[in-house]
PDB file of N, CA and C in Angstrom:
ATOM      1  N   UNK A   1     150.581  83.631 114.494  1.00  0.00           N
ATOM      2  CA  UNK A   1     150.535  82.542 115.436  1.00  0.00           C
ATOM      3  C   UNK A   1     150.838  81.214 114.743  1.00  0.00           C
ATOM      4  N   UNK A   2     150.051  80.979 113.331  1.00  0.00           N
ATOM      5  CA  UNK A   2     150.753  79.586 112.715  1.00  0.00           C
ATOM      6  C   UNK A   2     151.328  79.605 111.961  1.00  0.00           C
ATOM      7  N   UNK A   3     152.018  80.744 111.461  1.00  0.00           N
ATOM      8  CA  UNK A   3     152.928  81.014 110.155  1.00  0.00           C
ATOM      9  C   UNK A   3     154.428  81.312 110.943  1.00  0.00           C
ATOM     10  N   UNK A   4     154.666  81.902 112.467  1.00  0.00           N
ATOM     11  CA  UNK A   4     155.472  81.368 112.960  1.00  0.00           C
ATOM     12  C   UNK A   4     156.584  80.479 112.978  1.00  0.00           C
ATOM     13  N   UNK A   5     156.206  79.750 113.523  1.00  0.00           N
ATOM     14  CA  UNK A   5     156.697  78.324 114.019  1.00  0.00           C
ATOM     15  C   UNK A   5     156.939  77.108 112.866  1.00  0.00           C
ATOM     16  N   UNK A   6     156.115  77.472 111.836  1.00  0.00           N
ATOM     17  CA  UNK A   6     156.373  77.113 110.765  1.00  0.00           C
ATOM     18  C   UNK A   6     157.808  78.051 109.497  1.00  0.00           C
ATOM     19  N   UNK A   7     157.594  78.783 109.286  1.00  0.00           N
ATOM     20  CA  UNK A   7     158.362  79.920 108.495  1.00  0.00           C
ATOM     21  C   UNK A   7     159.579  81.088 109.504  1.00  0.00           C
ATOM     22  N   UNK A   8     159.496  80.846 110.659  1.00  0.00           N
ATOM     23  CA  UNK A   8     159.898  82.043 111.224  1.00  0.00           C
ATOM     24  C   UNK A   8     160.054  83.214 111.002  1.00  0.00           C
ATOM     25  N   UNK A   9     161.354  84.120 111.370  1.00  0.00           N
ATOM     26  CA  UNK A   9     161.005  85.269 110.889  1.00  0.00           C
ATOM     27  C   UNK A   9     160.179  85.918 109.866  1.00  0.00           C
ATOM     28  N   UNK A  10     160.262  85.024 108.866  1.00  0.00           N
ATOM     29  CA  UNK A  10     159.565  84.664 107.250  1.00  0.00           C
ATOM     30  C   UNK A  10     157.959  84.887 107.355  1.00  0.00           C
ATOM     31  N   UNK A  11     157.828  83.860 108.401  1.00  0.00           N
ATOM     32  CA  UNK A  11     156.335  83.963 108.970  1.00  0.00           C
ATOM     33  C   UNK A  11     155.374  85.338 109.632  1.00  0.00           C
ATOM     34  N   UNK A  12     156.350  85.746 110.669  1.00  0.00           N
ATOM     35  CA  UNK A  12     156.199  87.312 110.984  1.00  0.00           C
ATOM     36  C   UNK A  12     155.897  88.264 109.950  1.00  0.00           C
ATOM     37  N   UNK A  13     157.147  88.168 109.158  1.00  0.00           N
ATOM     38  CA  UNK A  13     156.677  89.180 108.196  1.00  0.00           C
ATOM     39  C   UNK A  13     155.426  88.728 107.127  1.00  0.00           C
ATOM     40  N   UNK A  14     155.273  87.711 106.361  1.00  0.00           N
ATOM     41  CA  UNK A  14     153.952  87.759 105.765  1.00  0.00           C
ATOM     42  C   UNK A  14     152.710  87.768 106.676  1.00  0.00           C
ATOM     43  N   UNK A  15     152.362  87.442 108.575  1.00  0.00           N
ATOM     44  CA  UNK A  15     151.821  87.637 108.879  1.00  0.00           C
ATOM     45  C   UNK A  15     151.459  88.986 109.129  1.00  0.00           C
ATOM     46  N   UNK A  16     152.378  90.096 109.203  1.00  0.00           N
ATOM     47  CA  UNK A  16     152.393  91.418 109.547  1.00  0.00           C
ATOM     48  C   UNK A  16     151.451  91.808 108.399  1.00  0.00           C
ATOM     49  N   UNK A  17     152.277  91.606 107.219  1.00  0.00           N
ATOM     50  CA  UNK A  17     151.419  92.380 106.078  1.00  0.00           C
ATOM     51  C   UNK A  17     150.554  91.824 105.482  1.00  0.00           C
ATOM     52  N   UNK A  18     150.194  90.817 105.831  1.00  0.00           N
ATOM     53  CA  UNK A  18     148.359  90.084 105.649  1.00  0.00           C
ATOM     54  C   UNK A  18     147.805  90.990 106.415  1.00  0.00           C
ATOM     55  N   UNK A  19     147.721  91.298 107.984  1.00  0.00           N
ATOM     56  CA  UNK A  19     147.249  92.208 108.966  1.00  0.00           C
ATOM     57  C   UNK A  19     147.248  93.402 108.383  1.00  0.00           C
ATOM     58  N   UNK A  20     148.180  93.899 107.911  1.00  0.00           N
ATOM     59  CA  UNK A  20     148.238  95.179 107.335  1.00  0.00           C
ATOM     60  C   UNK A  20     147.487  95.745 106.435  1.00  0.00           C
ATOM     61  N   UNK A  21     147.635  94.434 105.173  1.00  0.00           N
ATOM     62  CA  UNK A  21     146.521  94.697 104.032  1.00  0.00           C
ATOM     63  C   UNK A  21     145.268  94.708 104.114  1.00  0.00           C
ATOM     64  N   UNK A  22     145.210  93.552 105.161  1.00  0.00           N
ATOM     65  CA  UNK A  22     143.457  93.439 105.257  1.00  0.00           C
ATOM     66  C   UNK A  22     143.094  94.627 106.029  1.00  0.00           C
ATOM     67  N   UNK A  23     143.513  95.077 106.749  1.00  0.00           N
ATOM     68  CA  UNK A  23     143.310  96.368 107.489  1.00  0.00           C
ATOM     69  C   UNK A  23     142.905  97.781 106.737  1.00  0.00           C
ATOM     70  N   UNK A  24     144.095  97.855 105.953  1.00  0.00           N
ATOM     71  CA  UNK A  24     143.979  99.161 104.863  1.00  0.00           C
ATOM     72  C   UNK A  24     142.679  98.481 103.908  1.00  0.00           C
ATOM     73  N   UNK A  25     142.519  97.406 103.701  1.00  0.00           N
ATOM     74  CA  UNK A  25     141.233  97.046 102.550  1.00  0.00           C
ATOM     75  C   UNK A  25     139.721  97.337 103.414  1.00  0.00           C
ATOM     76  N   UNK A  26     140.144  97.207 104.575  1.00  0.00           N
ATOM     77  CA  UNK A  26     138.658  96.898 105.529  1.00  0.00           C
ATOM     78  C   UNK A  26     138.517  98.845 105.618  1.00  0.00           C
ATOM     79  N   UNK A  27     139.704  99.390 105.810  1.00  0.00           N
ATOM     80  CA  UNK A  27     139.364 100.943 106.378  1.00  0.00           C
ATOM     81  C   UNK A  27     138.853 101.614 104.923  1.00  0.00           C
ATOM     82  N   UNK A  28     139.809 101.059 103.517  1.00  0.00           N
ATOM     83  CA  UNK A  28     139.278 101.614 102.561  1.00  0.00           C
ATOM     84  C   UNK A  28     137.385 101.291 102.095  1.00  0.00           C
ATOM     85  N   UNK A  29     137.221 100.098 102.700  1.00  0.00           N
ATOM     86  CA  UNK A  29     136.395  99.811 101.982  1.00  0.00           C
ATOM     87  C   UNK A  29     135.061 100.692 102.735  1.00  0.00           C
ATOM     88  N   UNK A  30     135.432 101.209 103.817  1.00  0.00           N
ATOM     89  CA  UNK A  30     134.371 101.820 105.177  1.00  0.00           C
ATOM     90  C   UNK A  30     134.303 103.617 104.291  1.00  0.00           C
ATOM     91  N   UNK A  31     134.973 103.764 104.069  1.00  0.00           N
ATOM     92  CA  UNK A  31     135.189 105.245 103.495  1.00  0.00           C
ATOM     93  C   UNK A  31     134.596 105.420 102.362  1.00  0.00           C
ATOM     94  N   UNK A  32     135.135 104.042 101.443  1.00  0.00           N
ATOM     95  CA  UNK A  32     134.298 104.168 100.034  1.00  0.00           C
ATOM     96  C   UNK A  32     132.534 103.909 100.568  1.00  0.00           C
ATOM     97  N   UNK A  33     132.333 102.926 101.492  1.00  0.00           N
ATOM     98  CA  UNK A  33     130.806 102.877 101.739  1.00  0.00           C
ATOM     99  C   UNK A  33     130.311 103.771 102.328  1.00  0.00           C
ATOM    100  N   UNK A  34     130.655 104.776 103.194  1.00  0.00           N
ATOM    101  CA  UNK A  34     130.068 105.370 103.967  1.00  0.00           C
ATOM    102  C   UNK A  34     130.202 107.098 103.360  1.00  0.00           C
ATOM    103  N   UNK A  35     131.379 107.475 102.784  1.00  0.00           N
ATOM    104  CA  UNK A  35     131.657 108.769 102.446  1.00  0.00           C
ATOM    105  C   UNK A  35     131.586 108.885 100.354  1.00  0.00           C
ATOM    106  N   UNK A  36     131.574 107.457  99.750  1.00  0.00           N
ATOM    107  CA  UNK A  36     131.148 107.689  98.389  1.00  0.00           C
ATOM    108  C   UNK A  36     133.554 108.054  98.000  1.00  0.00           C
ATOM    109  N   UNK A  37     134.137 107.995  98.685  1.00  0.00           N
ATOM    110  CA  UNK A  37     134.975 107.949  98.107  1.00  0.00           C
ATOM    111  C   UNK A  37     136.251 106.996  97.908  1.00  0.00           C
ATOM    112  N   UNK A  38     136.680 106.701  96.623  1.00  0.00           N
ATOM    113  CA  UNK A  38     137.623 106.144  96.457  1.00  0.00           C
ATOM    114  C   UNK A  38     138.959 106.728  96.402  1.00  0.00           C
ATOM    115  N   UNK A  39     140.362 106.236  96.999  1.00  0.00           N
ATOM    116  CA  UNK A  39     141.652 106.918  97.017  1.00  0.00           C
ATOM    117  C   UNK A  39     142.154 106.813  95.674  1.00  0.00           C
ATOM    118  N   UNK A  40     142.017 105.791  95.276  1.00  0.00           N
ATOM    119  CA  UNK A  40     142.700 105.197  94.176  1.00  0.00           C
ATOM    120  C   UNK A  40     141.906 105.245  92.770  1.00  0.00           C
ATOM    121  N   UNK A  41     142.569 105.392  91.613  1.00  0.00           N
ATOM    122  CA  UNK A  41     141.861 105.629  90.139  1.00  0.00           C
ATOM    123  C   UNK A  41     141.936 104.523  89.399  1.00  0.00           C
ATOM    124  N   UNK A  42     141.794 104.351  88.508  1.00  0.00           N
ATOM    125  CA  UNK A  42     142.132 103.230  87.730  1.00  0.00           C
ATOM    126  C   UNK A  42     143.169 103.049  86.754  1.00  0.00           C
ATOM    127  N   UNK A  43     143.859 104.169  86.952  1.00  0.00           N
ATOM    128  CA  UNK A  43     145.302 104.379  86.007  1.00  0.00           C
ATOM    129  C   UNK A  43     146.352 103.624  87.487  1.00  0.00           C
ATOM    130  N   UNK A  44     146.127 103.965  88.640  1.00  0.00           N
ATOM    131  CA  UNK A  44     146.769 103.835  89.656  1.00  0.00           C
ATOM    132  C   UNK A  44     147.009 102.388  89.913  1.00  0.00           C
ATOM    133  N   UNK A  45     145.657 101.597  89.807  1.00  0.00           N
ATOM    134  CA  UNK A  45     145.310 100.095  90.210  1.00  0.00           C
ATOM    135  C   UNK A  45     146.395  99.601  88.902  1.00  0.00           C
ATOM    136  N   UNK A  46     146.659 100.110  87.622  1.00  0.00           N
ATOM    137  CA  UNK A  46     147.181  99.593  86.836  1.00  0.00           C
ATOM    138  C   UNK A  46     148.379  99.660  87.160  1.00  0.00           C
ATOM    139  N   UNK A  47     148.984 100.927  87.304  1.00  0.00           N
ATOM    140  CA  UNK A  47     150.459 101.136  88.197  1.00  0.00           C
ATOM    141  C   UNK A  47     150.754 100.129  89.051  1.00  0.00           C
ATOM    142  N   UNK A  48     149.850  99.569  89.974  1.00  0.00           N
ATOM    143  CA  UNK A  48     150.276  98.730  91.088  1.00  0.00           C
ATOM    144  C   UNK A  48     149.934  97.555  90.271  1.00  0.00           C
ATOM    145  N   UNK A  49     149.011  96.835  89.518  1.00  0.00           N
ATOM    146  CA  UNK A  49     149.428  95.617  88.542  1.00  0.00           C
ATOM    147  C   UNK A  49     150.395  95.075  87.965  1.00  0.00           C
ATOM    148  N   UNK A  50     151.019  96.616  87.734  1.00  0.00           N
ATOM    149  CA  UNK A  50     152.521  96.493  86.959  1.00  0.00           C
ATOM    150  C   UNK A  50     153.557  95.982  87.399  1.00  0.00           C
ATOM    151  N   UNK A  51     153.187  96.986  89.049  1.00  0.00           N
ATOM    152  CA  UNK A  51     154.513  97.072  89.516  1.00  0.00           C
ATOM    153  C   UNK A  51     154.836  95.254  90.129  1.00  0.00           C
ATOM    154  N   UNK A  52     153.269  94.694  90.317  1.00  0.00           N
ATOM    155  CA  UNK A  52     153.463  93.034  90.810  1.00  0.00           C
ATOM    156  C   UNK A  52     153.603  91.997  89.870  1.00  0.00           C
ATOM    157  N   UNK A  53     153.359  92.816  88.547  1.00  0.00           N
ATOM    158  CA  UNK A  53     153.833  92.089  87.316  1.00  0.00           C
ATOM    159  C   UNK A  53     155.346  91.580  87.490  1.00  0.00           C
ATOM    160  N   UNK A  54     155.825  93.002  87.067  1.00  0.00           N
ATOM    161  CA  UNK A  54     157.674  92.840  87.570  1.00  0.00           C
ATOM    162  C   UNK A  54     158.173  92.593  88.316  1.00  0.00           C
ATOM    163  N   UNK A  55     157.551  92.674  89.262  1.00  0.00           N
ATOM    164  CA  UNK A  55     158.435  91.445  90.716  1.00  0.00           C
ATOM    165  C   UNK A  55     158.259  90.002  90.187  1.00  0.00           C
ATOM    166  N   UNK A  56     157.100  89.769  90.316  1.00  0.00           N
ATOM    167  CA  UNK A  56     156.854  88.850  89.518  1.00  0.00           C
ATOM    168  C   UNK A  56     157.680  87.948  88.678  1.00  0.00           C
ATOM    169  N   UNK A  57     157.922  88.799  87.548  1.00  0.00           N
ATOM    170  CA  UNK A  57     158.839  88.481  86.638  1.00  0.00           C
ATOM    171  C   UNK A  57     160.675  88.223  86.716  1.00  0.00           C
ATOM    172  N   UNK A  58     160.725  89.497  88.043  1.00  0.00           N
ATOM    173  CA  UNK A  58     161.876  89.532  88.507  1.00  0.00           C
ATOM    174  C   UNK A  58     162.365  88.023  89.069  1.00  0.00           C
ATOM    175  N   UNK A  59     161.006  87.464  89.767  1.00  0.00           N
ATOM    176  CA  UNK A  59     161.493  86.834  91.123  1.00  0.00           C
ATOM    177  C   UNK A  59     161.487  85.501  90.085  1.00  0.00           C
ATOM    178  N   UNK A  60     160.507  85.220  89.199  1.00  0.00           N
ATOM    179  CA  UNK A  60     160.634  84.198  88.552  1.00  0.00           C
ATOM    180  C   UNK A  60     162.236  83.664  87.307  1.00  0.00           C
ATOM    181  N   UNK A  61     162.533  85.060  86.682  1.00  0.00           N
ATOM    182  CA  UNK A  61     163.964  84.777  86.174  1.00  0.00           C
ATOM    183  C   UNK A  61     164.473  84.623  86.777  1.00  0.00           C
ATOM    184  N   UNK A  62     164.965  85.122  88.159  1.00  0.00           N
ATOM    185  CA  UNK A  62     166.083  84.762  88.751  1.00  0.00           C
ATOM    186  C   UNK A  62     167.597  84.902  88.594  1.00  0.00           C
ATOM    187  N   UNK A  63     167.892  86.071  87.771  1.00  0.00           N
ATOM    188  CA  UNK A  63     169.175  85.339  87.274  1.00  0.00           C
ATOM    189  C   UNK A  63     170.024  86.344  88.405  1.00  0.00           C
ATOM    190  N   UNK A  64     170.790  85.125  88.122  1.00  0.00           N
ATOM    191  CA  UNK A  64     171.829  85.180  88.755  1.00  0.00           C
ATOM    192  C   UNK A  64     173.578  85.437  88.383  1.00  0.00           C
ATOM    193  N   UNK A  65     173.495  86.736  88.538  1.00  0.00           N
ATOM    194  CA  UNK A  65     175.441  86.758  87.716  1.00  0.00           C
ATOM    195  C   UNK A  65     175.805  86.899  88.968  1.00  0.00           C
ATOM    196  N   UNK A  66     177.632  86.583  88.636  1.00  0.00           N
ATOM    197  CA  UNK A  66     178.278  86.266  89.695  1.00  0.00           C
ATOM    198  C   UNK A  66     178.641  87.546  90.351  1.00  0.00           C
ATOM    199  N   UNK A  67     178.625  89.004  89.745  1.00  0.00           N
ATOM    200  CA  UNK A  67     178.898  90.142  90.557  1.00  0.00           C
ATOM    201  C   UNK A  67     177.849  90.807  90.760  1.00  0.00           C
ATOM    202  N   UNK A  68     177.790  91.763  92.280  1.00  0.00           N
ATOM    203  CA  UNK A  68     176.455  92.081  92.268  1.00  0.00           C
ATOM    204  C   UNK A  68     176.141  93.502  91.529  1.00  0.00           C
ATOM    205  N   UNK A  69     177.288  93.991  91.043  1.00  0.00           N
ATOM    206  CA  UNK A  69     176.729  95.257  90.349  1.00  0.00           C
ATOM    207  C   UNK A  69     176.086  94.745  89.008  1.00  0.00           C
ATOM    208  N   UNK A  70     176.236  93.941  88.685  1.00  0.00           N
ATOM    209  CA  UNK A  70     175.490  93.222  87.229  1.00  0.00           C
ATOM    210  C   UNK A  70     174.106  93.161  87.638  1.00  0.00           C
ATOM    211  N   UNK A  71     174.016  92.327  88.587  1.00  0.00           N
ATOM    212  CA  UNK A  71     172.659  91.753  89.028  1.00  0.00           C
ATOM    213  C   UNK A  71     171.787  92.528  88.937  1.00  0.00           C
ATOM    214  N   UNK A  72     172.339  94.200  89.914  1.00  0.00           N
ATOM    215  CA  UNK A  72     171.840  95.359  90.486  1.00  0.00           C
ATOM    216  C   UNK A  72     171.380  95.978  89.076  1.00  0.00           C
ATOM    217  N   UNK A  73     172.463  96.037  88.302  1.00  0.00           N
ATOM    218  CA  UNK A  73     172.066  96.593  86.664  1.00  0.00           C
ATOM    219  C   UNK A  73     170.776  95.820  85.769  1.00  0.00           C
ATOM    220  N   UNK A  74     171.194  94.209  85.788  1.00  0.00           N
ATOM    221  CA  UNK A  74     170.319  93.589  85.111  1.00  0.00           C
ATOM    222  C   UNK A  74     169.023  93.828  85.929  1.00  0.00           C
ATOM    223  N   UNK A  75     168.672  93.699  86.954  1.00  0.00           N
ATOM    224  CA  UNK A  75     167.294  93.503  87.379  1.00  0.00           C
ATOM    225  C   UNK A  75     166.117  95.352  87.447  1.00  0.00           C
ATOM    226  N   UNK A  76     167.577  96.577  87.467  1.00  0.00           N
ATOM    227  CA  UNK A  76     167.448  97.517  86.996  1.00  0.00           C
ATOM    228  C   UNK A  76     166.696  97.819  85.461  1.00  0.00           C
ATOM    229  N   UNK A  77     167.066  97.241  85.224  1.00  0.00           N
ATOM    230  CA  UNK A  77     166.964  96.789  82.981  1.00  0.00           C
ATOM    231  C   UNK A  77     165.763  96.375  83.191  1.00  0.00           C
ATOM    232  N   UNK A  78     165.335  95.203  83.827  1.00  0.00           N
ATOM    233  CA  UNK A  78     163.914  94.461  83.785  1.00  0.00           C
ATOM    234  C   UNK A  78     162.754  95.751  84.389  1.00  0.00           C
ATOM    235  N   UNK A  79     163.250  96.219  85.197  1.00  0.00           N
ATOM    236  CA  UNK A  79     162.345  97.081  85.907  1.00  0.00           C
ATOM    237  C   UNK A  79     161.551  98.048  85.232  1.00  0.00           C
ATOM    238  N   UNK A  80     163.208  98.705  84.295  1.00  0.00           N
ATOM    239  CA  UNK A  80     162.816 100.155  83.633  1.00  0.00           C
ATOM    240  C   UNK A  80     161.951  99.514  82.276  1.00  0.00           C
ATOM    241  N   UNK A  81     161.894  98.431  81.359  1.00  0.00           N
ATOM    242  CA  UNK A  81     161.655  97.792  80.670  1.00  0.00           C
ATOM    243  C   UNK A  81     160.257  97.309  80.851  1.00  0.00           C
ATOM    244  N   UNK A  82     159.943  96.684  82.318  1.00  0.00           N
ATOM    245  CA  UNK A  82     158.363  96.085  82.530  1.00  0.00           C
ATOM    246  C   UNK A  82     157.595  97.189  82.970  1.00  0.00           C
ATOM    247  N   UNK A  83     158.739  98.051  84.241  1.00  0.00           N
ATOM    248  CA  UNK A  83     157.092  99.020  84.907  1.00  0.00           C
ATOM    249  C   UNK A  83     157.518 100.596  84.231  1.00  0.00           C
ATOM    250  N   UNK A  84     158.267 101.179  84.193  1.00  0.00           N
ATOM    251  CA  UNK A  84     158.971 102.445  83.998  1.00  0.00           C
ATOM    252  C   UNK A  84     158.354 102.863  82.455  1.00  0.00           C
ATOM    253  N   UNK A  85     158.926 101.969  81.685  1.00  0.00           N
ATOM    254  CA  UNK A  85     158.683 102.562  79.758  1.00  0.00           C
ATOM    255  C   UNK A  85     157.096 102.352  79.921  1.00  0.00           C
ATOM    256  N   UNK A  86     155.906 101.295  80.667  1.00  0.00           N
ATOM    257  CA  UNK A  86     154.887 101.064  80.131  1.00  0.00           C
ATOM    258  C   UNK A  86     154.125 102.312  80.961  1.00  0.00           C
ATOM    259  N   UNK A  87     154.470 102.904  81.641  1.00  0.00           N
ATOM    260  CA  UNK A  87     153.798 103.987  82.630  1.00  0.00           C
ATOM    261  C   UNK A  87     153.922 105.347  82.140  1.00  0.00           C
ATOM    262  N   UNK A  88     155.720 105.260  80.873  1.00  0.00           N
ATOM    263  CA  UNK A  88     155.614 106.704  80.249  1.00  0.00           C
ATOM    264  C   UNK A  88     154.892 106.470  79.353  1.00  0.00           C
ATOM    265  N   UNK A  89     155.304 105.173  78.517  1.00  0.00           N
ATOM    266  CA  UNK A  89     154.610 105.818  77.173  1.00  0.00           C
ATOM    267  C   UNK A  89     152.750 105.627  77.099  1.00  0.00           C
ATOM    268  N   UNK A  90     152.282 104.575  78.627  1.00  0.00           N
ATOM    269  CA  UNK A  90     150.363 104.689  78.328  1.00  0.00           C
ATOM    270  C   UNK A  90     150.119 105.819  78.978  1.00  0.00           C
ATOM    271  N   UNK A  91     150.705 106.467  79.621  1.00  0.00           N
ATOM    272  CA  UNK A  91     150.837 107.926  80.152  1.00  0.00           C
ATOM    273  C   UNK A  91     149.465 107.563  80.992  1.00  0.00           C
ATOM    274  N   UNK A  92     150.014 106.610  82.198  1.00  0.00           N
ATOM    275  CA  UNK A  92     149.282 106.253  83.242  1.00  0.00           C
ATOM    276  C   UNK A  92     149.400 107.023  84.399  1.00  0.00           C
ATOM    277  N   UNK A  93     150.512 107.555  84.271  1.00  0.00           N
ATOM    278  CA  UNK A  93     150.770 109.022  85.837  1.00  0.00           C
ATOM    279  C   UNK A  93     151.051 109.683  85.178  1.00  0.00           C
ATOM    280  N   UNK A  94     150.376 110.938  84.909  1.00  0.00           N
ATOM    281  CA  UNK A  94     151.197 112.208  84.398  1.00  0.00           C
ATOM    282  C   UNK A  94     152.262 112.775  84.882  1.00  0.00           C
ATOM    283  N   UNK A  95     151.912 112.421  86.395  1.00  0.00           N
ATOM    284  CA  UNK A  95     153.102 113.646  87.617  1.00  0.00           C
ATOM    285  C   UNK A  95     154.506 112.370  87.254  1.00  0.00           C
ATOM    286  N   UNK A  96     153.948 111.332  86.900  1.00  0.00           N
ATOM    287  CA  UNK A  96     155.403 110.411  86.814  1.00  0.00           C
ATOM    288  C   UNK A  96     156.057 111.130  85.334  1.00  0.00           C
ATOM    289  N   UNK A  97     155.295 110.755  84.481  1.00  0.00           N
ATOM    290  CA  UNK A  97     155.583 111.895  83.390  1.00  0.00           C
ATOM    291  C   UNK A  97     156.421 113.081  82.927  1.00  0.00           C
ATOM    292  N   UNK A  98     155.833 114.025  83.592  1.00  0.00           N
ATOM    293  CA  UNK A  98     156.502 115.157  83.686  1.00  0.00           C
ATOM    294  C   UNK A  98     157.736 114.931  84.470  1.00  0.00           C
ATOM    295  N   UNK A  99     157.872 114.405  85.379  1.00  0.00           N
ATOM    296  CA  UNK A  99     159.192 113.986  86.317  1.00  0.00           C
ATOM    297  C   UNK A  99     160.181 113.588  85.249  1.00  0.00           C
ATOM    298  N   UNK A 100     159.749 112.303  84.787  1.00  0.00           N
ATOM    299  CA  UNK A 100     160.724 111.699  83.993  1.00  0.00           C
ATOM    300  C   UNK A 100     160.813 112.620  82.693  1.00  0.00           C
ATOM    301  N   UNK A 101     160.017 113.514  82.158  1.00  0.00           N
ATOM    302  CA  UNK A 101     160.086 114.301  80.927  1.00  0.00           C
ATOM    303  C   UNK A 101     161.528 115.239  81.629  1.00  0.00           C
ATOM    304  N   UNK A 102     161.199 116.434  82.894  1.00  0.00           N
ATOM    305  CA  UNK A 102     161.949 116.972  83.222  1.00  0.00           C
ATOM    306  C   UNK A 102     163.645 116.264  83.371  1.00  0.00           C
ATOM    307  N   UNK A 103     163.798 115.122  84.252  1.00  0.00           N
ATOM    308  CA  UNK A 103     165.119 114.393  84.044  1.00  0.00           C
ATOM    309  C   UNK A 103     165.453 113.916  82.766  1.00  0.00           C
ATOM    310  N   UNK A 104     164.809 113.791  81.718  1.00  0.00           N
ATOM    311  CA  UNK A 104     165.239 113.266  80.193  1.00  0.00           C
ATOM    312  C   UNK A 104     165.948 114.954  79.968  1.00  0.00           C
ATOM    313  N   UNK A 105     165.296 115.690  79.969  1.00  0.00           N
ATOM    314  CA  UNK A 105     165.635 117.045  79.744  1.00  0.00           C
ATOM    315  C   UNK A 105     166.927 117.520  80.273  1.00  0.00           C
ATOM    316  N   UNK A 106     167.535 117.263  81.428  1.00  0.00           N
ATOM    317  CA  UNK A 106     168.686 117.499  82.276  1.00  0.00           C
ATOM    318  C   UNK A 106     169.691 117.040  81.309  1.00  0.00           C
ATOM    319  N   UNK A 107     169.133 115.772  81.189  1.00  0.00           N
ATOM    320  CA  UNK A 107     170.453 114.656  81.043  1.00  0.00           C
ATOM    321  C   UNK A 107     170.497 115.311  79.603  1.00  0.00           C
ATOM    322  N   UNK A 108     170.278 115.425  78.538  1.00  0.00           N
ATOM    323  CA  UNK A 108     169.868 115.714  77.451  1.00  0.00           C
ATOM    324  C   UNK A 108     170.657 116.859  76.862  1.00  0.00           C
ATOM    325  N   UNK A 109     170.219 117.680  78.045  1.00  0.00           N
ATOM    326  CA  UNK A 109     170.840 119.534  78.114  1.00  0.00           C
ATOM    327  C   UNK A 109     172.751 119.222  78.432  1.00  0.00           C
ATOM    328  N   UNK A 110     172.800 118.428  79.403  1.00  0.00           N
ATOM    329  CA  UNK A 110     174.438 118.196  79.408  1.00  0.00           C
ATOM    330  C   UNK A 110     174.880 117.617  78.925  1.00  0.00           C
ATOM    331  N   UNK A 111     174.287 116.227  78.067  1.00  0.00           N
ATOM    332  CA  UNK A 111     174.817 115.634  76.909  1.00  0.00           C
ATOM    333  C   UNK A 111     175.358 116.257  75.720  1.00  0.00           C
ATOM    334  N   UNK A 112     174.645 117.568  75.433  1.00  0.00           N
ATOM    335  CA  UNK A 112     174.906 118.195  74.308  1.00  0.00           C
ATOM    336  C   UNK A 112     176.287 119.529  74.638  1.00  0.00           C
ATOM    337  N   UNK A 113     176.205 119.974  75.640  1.00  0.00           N
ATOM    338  CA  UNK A 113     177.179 120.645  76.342  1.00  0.00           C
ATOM    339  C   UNK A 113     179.005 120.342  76.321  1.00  0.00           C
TER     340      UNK A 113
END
């Protein structure tokens, strides 16, 4: 209603997902009080730290090259660099882990081929 008219479309959408979040925080927080359980671990909460680290970081460099497959590459680079390498190597998801162990393995097996 006042993020609207101020921000427009802009407004909608951060109003949507304020609604949204507070929603999922209010339902999580009823489940953890009432049933003793949490969805989320603490390897997970770090995953999602990360992942707002690198936006973060993304949104603050900014850079800007003049073609967009660069951009698409460079901001690719930042990604695998801030959230990707720190998730294999603190071995914060295993199932991410093994995923990425199995595709290192592919690529690896036909490299040598």
């Amino acid at each position: 209603y006042w993020l609207i008219p101020i921000y427009g479309i802009i407004g909608a959408a951060i109003s949507t997902m304020s609604a949204f979040v507070i929603f999922n925080l209010a339902r999580m927080g009823y489940v953890w009080y009432k049933f003793g359980l949490h969805p989320f671990t603490i390897s997970q909460m770090a995953v999602i730290g990360l992942f707002a680290f690198s936006l973060t970081v993304i949104e603050l460099l900014s850079i800007d090259y003049s073609n967009l497959v660069f951009s698409i590459m460079g901001n690719g680079a930042i990604i695998l660099v801030l959230f990707l390498l720190p998730i294999y190597f603190f071995k914060l998801e295993p199932s991410l882990r093994e995923y990425l162990n199995k595709i290192l393995g592919v690529l690896l097996k036909t490299k040598r081929a």
